[in-house]
C-alpha atoms as a PDB file:
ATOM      1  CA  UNK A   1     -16.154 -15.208  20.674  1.00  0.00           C
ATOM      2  CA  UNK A   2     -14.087 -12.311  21.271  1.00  0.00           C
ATOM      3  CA  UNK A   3     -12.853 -10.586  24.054  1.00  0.00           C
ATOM      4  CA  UNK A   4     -12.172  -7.141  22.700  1.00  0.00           C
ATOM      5  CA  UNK A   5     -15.375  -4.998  22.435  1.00  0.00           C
ATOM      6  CA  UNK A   6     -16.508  -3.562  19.013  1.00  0.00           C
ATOM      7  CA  UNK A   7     -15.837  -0.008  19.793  1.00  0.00           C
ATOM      8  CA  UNK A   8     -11.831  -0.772  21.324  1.00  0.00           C
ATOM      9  CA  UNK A   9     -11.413  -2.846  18.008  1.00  0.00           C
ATOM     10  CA  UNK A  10     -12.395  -0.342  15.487  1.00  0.00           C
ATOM     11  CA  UNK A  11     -10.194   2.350  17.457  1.00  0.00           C
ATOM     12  CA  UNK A  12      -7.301  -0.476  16.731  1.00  0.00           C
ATOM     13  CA  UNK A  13      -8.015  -0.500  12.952  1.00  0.00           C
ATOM     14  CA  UNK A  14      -7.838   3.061  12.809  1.00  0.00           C
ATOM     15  CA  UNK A  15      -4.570   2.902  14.348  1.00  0.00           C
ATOM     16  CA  UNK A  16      -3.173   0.560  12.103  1.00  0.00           C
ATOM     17  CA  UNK A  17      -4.728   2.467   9.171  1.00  0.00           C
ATOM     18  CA  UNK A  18      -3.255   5.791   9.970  1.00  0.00           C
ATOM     19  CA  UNK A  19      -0.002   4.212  10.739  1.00  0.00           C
ATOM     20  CA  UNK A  20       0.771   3.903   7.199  1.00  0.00           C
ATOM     21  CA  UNK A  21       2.901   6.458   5.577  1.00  0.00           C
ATOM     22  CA  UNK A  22       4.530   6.494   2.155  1.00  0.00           C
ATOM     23  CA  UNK A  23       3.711   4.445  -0.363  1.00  0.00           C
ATOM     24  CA  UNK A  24       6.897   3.123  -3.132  1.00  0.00           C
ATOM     25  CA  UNK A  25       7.192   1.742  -6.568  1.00  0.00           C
ATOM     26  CA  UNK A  26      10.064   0.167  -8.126  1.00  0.00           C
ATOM     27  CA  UNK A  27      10.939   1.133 -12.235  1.00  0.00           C
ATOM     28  CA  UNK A  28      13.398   0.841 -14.444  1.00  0.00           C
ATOM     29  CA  UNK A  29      16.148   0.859 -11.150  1.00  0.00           C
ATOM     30  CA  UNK A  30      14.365   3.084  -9.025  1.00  0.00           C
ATOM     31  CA  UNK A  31      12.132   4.109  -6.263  1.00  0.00           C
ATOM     32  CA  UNK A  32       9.054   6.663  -6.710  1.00  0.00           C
ATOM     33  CA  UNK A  33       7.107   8.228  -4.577  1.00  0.00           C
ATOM     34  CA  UNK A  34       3.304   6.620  -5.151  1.00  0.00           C
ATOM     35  CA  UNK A  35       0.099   8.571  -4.039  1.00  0.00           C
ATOM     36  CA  UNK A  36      -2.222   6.884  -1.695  1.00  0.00           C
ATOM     37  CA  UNK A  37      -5.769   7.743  -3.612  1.00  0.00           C
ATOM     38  CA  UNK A  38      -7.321   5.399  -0.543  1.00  0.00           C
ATOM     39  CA  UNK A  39      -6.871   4.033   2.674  1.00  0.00           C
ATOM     40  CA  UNK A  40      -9.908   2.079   4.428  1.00  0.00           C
ATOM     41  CA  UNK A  41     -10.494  -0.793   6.742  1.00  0.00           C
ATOM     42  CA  UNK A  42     -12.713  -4.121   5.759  1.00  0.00           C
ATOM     43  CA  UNK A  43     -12.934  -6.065   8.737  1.00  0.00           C
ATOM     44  CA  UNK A  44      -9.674  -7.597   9.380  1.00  0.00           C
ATOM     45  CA  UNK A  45      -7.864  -5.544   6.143  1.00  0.00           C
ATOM     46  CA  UNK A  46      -6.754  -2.743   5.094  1.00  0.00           C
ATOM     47  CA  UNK A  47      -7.496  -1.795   1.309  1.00  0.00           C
ATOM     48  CA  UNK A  48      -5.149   0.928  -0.116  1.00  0.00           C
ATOM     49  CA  UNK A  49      -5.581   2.048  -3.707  1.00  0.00           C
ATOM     50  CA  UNK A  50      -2.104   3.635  -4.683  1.00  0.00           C
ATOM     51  CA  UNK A  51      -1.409   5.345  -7.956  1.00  0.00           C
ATOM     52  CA  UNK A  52       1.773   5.247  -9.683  1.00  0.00           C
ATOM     53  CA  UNK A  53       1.615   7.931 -12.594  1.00  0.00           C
ATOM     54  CA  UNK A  54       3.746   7.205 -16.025  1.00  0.00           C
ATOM     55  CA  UNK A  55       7.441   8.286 -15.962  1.00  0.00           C
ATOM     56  CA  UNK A  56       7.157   9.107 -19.662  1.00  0.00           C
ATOM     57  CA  UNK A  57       9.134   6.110 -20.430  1.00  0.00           C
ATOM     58  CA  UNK A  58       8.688   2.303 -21.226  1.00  0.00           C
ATOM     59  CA  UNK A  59       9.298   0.465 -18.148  1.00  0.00           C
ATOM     60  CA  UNK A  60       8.685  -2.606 -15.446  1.00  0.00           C
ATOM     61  CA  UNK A  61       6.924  -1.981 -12.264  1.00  0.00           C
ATOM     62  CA  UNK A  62       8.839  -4.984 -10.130  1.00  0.00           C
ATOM     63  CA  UNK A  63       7.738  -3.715  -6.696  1.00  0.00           C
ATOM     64  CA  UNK A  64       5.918  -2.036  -4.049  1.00  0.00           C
ATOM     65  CA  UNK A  65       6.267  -0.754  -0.861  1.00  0.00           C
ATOM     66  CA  UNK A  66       5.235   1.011   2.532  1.00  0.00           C
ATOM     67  CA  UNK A  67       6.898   2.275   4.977  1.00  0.00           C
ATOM     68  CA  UNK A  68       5.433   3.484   8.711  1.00  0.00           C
ATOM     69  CA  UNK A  69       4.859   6.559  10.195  1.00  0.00           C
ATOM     70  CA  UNK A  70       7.520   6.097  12.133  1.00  0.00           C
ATOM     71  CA  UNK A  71       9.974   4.901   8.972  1.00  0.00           C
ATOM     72  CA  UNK A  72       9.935   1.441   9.291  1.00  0.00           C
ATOM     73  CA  UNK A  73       9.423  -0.532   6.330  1.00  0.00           C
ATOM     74  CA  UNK A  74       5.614  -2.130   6.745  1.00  0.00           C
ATOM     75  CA  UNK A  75       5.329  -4.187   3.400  1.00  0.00           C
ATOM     76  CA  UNK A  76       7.163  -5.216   0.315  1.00  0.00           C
ATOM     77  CA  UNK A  77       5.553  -7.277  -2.893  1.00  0.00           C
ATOM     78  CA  UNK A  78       7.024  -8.213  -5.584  1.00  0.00           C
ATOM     79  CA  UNK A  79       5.678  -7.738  -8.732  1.00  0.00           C
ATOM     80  CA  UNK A  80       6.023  -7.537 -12.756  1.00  0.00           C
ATOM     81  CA  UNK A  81       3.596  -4.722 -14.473  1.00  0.00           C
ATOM     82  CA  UNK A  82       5.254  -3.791 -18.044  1.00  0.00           C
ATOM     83  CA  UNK A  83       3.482  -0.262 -18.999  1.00  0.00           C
ATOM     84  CA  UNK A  84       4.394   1.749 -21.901  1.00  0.00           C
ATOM     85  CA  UNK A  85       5.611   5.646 -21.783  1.00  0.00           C
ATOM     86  CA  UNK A  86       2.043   6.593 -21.579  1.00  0.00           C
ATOM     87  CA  UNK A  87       0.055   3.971 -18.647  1.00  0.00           C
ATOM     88  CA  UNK A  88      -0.302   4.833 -15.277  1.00  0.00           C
ATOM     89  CA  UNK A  89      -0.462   2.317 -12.722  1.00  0.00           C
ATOM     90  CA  UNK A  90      -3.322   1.654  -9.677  1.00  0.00           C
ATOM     91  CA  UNK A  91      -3.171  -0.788  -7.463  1.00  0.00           C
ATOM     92  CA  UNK A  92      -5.096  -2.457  -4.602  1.00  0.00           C
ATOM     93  CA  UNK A  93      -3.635  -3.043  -1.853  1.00  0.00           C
ATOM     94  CA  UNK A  94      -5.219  -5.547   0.575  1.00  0.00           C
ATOM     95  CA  UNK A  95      -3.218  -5.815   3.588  1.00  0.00           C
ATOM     96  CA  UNK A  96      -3.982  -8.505   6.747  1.00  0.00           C
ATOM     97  CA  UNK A  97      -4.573  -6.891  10.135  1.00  0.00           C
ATOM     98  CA  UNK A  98      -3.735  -9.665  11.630  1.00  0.00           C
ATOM     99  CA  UNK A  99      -0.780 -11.724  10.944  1.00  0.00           C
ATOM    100  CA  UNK A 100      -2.467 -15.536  10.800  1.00  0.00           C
END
């Protein structure tokens, strides 16, 4: 049973939600700005599809990242996506709301 009401709780998720701001990937020894093609809440998570468009060269995606609104760095993965000069890159991004 909870004690927050339904309506105070999705006002919460919202908040976290919008509290996201820009969205990273790491290639071939740098950062790049990603675009954020959604941003919605599922219960407890937030699911982010982010789109990181081909650099016109062979490379390794080896991260991700988010910072806040407020410039504080929200997440980090690590990860390994080889792409050729041609792939773009689309992610989903399923993020906790609460930390467990």
């Amino acid at each position: 049973m909870s004690a927050y009401n339904s309506e105070f709780l999705a006002l919460k998720r919202e908040e976290w939600k919008n509290s996201l701001g820009e969205w990273q990937w790491y290639e071939n020894s740098a950062w790049h700005k990603a675009t954020v093609n959604s941003i919605t809440v599922d219960g407890e998570y937030i699911i982010a599809m982010i789109y990181c468009p081909n650099s016109g060269a062979t490379g390794t995606i080896s991260g991700l990242r988010v910072y806040s609104t407020r410039g504080q760095l929200a997440a980090h993965w690590n990860v390994s996506i080889v792409r050729s000069s041609v792939q773009n890159a689309l992610f989903r991004v399923k993020l906790p709301i609460k930390e467990v």
